[in-house]
N, C-alpha and C. Protein backbone atom coordinates (compact mmCIF):
# COMPACT_ATOMS: atom_id res chain seq x y z
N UNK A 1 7.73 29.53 147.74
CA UNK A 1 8.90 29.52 148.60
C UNK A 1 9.38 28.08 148.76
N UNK A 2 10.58 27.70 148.55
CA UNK A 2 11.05 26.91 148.69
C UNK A 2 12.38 26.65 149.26
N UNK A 3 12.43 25.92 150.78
CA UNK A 3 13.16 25.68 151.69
C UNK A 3 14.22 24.56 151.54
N UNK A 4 15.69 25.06 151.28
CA UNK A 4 16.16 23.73 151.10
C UNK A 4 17.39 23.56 152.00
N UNK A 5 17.48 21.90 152.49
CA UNK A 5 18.08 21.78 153.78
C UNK A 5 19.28 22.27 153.75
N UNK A 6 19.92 22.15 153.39
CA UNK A 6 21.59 23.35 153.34
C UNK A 6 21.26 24.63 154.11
N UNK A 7 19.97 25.20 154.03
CA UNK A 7 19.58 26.39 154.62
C UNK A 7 19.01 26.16 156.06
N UNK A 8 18.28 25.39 156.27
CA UNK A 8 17.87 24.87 157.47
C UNK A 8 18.05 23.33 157.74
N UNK A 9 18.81 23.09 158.81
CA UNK A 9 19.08 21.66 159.44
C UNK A 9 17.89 21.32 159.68
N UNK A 10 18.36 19.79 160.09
CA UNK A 10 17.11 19.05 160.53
C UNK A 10 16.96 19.35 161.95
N UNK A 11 18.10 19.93 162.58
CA UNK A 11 18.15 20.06 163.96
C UNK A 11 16.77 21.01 163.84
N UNK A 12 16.66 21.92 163.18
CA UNK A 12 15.68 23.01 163.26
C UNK A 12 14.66 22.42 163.74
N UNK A 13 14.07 21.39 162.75
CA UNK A 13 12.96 20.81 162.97
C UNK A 13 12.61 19.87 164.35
N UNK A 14 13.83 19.12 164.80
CA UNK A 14 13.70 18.41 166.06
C UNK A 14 13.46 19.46 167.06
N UNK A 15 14.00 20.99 167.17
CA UNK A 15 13.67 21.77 168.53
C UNK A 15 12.59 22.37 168.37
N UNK A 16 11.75 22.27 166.83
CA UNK A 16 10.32 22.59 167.19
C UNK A 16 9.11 21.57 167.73
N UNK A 17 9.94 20.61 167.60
CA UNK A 17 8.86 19.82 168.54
C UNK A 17 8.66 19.88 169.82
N UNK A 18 7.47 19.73 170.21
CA UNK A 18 7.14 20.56 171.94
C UNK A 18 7.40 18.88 172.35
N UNK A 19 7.94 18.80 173.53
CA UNK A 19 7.73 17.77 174.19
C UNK A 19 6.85 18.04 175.26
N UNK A 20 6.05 17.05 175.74
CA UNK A 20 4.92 17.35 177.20
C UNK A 20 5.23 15.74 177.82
N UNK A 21 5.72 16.23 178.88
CA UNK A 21 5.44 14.80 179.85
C UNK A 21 4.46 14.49 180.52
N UNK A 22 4.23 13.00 180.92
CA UNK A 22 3.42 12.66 181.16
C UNK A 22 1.31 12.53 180.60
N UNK A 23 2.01 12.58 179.40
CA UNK A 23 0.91 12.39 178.76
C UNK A 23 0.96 11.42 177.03
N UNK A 24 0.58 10.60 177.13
CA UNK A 24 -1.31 10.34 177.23
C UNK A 24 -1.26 9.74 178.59
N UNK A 25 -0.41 9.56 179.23
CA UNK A 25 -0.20 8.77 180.43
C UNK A 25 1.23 9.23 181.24
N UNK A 26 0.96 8.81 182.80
CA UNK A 26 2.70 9.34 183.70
C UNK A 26 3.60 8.10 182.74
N UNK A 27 4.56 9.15 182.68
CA UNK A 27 5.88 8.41 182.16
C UNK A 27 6.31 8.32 180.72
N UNK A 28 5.53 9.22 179.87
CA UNK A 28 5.58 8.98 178.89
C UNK A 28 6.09 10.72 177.97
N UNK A 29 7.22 10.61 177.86
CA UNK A 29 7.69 12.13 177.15
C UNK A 29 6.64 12.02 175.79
N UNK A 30 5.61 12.72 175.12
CA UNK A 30 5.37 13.06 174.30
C UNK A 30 5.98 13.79 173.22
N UNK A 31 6.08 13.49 172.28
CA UNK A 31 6.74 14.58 171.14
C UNK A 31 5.41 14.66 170.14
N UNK A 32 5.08 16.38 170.54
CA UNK A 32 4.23 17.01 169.22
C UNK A 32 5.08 17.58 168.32
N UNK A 33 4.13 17.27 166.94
CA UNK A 33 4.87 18.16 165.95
C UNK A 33 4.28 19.04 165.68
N UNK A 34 2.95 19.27 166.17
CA UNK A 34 1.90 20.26 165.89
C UNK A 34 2.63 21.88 165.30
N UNK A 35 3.91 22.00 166.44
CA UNK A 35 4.18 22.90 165.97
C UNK A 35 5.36 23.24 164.39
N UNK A 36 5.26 21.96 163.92
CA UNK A 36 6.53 22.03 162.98
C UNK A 36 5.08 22.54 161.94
N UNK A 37 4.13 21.54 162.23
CA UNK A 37 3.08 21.58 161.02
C UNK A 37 2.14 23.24 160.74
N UNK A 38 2.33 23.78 162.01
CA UNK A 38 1.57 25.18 162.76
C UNK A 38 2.63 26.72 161.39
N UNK A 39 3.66 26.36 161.63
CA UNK A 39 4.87 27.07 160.70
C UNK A 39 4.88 26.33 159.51
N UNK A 40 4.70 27.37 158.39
CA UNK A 40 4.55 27.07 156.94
C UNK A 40 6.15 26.97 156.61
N UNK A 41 6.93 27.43 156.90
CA UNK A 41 8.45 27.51 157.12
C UNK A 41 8.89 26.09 157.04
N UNK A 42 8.90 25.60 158.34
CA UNK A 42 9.25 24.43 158.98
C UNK A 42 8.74 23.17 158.28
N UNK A 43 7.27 23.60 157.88
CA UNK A 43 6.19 22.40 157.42
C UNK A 43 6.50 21.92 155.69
N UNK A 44 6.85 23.42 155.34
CA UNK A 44 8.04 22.75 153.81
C UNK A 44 9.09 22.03 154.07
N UNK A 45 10.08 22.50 154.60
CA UNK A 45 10.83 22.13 154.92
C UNK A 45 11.34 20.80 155.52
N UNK A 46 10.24 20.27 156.04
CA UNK A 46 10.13 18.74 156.67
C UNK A 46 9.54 17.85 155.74
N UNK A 47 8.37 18.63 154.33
CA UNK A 47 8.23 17.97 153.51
C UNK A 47 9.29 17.94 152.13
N UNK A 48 9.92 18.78 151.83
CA UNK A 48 10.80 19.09 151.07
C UNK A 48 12.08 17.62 151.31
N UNK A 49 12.66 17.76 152.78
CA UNK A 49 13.41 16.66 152.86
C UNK A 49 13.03 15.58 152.76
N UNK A 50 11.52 15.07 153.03
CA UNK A 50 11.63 13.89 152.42
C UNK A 50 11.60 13.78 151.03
N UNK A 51 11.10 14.79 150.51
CA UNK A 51 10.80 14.66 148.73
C UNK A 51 12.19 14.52 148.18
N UNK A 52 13.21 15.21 148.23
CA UNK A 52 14.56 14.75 148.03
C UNK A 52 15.00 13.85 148.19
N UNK A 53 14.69 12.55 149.36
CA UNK A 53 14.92 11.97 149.40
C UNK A 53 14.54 10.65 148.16
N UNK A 54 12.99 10.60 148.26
CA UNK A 54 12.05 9.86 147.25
C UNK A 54 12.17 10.26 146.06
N UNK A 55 12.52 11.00 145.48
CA UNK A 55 12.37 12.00 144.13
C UNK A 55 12.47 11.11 143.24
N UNK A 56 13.29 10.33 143.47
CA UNK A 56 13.98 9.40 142.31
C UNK A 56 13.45 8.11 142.24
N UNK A 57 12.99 7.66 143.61
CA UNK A 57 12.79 6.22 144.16
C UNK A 57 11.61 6.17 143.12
N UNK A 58 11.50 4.68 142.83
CA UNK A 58 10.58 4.03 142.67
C UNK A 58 9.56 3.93 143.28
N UNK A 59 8.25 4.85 143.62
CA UNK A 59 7.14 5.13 144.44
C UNK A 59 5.66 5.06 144.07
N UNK A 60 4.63 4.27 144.00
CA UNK A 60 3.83 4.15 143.26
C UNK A 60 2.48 4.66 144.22
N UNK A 61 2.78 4.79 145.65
CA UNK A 61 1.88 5.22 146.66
C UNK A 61 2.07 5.36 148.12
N UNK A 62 1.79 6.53 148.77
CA UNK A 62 2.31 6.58 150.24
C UNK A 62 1.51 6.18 150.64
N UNK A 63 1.47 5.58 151.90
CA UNK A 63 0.75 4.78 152.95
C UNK A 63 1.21 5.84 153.90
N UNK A 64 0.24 6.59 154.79
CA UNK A 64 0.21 7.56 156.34
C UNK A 64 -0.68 6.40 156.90
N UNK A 65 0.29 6.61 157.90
CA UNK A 65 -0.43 6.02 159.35
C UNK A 65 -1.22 7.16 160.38
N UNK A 66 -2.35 6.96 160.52
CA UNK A 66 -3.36 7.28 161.36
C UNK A 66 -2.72 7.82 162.77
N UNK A 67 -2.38 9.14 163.05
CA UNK A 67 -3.46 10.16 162.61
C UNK A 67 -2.24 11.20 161.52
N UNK A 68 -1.02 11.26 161.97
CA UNK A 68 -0.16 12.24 162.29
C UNK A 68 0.81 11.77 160.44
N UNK A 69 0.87 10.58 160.33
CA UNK A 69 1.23 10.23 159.20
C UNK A 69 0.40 10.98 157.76
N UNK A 70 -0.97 10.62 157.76
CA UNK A 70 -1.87 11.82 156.85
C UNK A 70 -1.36 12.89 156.88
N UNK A 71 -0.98 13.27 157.63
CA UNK A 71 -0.43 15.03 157.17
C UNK A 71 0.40 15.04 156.69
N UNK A 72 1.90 14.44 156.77
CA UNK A 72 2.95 14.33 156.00
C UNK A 72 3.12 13.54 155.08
N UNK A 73 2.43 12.36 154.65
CA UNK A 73 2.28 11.48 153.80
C UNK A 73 1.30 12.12 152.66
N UNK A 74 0.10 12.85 152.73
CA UNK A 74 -0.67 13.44 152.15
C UNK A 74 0.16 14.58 151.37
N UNK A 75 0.90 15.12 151.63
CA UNK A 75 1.57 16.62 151.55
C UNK A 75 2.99 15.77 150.47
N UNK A 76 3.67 14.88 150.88
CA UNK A 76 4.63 14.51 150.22
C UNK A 76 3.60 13.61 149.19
N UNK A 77 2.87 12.82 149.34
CA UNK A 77 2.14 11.81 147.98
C UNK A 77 1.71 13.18 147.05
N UNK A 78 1.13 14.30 147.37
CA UNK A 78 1.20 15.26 146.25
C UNK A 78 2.35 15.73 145.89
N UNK A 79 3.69 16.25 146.57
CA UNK A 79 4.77 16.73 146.01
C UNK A 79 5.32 15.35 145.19
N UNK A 80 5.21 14.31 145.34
CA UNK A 80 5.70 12.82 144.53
C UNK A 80 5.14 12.42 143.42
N UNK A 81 3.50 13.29 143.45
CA UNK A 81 2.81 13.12 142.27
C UNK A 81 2.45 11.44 142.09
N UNK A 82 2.31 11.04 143.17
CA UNK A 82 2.06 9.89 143.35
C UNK A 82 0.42 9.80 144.29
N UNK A 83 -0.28 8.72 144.36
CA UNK A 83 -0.94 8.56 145.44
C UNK A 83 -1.13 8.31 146.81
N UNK A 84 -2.02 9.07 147.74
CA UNK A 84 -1.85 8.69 148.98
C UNK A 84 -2.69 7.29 149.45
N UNK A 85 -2.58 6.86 150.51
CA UNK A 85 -3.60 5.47 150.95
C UNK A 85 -3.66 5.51 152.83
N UNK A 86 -5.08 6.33 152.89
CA UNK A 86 -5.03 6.62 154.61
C UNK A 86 -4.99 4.95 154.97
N UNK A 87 -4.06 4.57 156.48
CA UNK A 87 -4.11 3.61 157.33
C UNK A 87 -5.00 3.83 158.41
N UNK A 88 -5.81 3.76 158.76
CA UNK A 88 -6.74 4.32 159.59
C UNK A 88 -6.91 3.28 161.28
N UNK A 89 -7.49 3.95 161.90
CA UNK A 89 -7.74 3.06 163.12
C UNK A 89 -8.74 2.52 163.23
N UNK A 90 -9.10 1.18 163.74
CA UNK A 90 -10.54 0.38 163.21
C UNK A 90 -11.56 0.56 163.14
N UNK A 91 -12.46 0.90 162.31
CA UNK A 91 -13.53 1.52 161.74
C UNK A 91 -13.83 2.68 161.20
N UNK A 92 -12.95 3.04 160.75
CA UNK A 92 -12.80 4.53 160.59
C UNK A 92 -13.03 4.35 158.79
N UNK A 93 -12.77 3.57 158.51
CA UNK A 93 -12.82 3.48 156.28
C UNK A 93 -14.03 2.82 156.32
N UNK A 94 -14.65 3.04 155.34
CA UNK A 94 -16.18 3.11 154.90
C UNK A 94 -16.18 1.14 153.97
N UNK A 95 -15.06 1.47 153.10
CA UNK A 95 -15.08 0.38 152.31
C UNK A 95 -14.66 -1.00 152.93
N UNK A 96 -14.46 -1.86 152.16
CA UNK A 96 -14.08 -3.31 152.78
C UNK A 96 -12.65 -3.20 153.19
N UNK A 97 -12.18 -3.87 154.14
CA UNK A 97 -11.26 -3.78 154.33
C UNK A 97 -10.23 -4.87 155.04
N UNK A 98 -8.59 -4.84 155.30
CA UNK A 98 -7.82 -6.25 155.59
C UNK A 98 -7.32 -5.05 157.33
N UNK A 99 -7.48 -6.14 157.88
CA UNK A 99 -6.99 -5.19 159.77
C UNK A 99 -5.81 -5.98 159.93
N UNK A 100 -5.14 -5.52 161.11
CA UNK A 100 -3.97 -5.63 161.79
C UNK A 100 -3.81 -5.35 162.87
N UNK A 101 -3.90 -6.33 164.26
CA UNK A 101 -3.82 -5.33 165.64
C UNK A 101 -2.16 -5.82 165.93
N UNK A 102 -2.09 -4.75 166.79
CA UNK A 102 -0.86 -4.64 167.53
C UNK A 102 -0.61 -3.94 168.45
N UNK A 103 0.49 -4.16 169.62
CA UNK A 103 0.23 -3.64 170.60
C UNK A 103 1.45 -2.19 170.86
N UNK A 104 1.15 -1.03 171.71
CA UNK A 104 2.02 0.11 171.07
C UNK A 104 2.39 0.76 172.29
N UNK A 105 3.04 1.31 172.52
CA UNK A 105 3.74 1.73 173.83
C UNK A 105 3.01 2.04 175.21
N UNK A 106 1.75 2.39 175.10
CA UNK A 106 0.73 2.30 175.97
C UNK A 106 -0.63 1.81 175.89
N UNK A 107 -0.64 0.55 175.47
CA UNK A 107 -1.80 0.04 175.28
C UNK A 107 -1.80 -0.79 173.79
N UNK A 108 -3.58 -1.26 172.90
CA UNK A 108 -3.34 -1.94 172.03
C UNK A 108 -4.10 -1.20 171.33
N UNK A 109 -4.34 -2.05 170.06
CA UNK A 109 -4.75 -0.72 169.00
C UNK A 109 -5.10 -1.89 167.92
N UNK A 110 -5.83 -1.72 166.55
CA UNK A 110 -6.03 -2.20 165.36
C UNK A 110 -6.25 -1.44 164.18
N UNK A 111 -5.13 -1.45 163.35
CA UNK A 111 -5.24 -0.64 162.06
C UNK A 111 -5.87 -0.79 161.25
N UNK A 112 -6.81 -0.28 159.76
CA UNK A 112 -7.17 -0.90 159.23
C UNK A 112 -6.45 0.10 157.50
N UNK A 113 -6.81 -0.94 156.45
CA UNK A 113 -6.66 -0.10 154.94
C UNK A 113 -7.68 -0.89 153.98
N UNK A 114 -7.72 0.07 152.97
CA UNK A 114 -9.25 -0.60 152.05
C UNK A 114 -8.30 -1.60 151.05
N UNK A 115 -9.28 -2.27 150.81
CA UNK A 115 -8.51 -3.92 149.71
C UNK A 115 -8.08 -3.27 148.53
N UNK A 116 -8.61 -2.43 148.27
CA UNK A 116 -8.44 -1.71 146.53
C UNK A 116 -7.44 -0.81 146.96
N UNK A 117 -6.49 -0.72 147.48
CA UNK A 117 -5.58 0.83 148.22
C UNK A 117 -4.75 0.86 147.43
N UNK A 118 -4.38 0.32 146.51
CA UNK A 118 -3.27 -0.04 145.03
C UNK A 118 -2.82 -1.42 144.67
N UNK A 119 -2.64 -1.40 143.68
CA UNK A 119 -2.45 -2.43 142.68
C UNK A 119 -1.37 -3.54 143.26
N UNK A 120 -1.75 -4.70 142.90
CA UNK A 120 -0.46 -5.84 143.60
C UNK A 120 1.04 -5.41 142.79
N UNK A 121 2.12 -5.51 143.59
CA UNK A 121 3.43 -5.16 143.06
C UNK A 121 3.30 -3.56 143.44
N UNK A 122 2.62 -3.03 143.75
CA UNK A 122 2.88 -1.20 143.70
C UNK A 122 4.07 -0.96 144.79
N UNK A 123 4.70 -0.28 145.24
CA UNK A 123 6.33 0.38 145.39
C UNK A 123 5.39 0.96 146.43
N UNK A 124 6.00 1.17 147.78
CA UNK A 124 4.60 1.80 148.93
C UNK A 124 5.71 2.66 149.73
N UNK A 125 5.52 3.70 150.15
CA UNK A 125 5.81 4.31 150.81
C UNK A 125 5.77 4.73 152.02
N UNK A 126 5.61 3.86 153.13
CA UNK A 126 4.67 3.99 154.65
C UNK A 126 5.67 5.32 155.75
N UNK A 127 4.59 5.65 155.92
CA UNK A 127 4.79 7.24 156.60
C UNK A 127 4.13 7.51 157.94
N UNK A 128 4.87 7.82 159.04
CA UNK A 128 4.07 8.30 160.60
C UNK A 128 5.08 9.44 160.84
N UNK A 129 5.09 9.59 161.71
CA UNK A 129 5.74 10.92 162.44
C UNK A 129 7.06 10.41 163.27
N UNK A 130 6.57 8.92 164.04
CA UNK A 130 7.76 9.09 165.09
C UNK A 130 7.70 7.26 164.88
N UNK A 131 9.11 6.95 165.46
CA UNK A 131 9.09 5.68 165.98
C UNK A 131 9.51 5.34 167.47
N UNK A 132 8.48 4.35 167.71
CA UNK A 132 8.96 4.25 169.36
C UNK A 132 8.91 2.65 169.32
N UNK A 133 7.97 2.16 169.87
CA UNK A 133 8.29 0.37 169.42
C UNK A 133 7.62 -0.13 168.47
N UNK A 134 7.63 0.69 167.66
CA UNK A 134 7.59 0.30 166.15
C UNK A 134 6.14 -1.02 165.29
N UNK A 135 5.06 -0.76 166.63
CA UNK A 135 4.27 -1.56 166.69
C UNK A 135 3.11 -1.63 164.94
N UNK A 136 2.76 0.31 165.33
CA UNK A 136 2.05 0.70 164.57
C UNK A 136 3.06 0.76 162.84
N UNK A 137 3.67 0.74 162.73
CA UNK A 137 4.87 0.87 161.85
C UNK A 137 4.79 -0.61 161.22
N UNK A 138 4.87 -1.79 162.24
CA UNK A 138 5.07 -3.06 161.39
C UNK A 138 3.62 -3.14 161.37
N UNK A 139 2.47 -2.86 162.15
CA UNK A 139 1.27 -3.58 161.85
C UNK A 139 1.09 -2.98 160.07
N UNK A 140 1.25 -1.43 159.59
CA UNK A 140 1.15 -1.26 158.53
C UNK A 140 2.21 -1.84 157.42
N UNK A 141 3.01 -1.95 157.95
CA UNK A 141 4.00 -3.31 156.45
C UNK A 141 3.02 -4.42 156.34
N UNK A 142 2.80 -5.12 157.53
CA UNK A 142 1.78 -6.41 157.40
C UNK A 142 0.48 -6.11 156.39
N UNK A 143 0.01 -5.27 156.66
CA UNK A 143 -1.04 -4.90 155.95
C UNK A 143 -0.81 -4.77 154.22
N UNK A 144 0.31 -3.97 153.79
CA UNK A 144 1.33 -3.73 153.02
C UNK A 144 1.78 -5.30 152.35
N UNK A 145 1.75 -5.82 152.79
CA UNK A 145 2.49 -7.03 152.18
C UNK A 145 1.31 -8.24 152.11
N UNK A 146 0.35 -8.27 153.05
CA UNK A 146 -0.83 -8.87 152.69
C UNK A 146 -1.38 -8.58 151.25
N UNK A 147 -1.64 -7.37 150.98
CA UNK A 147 -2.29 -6.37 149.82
C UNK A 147 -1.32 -6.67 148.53
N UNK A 148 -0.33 -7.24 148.39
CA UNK A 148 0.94 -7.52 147.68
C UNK A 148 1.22 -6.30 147.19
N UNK A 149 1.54 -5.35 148.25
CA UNK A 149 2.61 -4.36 147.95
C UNK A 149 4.54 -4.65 148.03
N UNK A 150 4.89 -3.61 147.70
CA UNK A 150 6.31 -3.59 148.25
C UNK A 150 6.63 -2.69 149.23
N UNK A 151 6.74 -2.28 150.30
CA UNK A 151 7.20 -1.38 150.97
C UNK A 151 8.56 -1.02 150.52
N UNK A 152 8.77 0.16 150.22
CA UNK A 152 10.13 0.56 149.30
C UNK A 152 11.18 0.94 150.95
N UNK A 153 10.30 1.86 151.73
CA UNK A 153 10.94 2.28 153.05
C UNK A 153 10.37 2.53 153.81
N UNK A 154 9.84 2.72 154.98
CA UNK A 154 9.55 3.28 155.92
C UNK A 154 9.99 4.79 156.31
N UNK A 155 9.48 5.96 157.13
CA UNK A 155 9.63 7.14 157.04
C UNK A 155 9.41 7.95 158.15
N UNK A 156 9.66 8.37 159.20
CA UNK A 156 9.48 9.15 159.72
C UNK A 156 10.44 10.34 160.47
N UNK A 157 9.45 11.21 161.44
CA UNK A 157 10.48 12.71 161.43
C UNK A 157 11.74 11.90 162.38
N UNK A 158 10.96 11.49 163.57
CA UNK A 158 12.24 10.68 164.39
C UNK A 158 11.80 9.07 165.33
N UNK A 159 12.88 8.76 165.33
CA UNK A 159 13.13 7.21 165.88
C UNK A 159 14.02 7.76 167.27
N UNK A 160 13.01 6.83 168.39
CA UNK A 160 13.51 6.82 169.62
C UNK A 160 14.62 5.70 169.56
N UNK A 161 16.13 5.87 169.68
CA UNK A 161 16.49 5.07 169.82
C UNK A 161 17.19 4.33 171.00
N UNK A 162 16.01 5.03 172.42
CA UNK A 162 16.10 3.98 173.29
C UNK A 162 15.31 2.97 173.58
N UNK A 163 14.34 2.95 172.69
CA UNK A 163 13.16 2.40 172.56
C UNK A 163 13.57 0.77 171.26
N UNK A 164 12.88 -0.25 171.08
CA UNK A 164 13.49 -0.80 169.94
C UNK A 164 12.65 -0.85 169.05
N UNK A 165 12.14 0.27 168.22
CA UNK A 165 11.14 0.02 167.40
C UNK A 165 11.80 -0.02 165.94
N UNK A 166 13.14 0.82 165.91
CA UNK A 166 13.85 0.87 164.78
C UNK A 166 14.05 -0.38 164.47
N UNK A 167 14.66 -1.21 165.34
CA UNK A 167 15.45 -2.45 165.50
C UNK A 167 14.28 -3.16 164.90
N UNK A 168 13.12 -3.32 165.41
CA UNK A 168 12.05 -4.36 165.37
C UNK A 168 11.51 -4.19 163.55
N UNK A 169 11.59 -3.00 163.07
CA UNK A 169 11.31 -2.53 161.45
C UNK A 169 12.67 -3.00 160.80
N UNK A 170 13.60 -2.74 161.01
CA UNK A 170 14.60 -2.93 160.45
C UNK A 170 14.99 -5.21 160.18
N UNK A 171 14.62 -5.14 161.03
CA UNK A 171 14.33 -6.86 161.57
C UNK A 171 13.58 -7.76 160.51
N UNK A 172 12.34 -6.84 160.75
CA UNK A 172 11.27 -7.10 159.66
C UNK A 172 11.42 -7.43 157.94
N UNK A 173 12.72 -6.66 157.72
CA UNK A 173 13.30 -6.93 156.59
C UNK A 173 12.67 -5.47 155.78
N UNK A 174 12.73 -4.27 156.56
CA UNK A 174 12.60 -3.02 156.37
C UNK A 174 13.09 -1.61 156.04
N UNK A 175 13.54 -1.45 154.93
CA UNK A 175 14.63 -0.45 155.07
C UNK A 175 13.60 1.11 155.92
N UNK A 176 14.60 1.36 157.27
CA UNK A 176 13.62 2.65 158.14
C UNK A 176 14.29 4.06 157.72
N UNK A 177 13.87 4.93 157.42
CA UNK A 177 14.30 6.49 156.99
C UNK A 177 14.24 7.10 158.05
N UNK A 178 14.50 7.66 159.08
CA UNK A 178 14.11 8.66 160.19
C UNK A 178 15.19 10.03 159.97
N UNK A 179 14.71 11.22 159.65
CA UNK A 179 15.49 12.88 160.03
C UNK A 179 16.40 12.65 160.91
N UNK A 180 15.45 12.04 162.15
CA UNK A 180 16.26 12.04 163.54
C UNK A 180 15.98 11.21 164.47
N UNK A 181 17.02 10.97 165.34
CA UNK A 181 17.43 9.31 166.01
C UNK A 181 17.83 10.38 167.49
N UNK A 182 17.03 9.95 168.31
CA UNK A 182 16.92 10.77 169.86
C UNK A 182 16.34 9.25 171.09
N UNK A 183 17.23 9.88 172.01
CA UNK A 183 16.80 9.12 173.11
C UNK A 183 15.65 9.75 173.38
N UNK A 184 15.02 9.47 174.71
CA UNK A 184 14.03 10.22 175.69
C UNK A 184 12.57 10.29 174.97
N UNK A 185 11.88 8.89 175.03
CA UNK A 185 10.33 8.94 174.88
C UNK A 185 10.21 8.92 176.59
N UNK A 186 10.65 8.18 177.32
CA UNK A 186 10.45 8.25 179.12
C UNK A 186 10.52 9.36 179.62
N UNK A 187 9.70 9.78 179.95
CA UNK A 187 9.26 10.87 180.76
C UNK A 187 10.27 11.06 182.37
N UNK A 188 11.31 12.02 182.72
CA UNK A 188 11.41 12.35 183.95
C UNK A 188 10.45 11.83 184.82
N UNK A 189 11.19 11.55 186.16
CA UNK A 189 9.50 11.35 187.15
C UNK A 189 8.86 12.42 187.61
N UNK A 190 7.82 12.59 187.65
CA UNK A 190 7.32 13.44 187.81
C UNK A 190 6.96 13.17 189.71
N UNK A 191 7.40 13.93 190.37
CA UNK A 191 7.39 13.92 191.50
C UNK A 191 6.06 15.14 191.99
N UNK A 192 5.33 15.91 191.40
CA UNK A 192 4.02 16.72 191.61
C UNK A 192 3.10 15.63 191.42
């Protein structure tokens, strides 16, 4: 089965994401995609559009960012027939490896990727789910460009754009891909 966007918008895909407020913390609108990924429907369909997009590009390996990026980066590096390269969170890869901390909408964090993750000059593909301030997003270009890759684009389902994380990738000297560009990572107050 094969889903192609003329048949289903992207809108489709933005109203299956559940939002939950106030979590991982008050104030913070969450966007799961659990449920885009839960529907085999939806879950082509979100990989399908990016593959149309890349089909042609010059792509020699996707880079997913830890956790939510692996699923869609994994799923499109096989439809690309290309390789995947997990970004992981610190300590999590077995082999040697180059880190990157940075700090991310609630708190700080350190990424890591293995030294051997592809060849110098390889065409990279970096992949997460969402952008918000775009922390986790540039710590993996850094990593990316240490390794002498190219980052061809950046990728995800959506970019908060009340947030400046687009701005801060784009800055970077980044071309950013996002489905969809939405206000509201801030959570309503929650007055309970």
């Amino acid at each position: 089965m094969v889903v192609h966007p003329e048949v289903m918008g992207v809108d489709a895909l933005f109203e299956k994401i559940r939002k939950i407020p106030n979590w991982p913390e008050k104030g913070i609108l969450f966007h799961d995609i659990t449920p885009i990924l839960q529907n085999p429907r939806y879950f082509r369909l979100l990989v399908d559009l990016l593959v149309y997009r890349y089909m042609n590009q010059k792509i020699d390996v996707v880079a997913g960012l830890d956790a939510r990026g692996f699923i869609i980066g994994a799923a499109l590096a096989y439809q690309l027939n290309v390789g995947f390269v997990p970004i992981r969170k610190k300590g999590k890869l077995p082999f040697k490896t180059v880190s990157q901390s940075y700090a991310l909408e609630y708190g700080e964090a350190t990424v890591e990727m293995h030294t051997d993750a592809f060849e110098r000059g390889a065409g990279v593909l970096l992949v997460d789910d969402l952008v918000a301030t775009g922390g986790t997003m540039l710590a993996g270009v850094e990593l990316i460009r240490r390794l002498g890759g190219e980052v061809v684009e950046a990728a995800a389902i959506l970019e908060f754009t009340d947030l400046i994380g687009g701005r801060r990738i784009r800055d970077a000297g980044v071309q950013l891909f996002t489905l969809y560009q939405n206000e509201g990572c801030i959570s309503p107050i929650d007055n309970g």
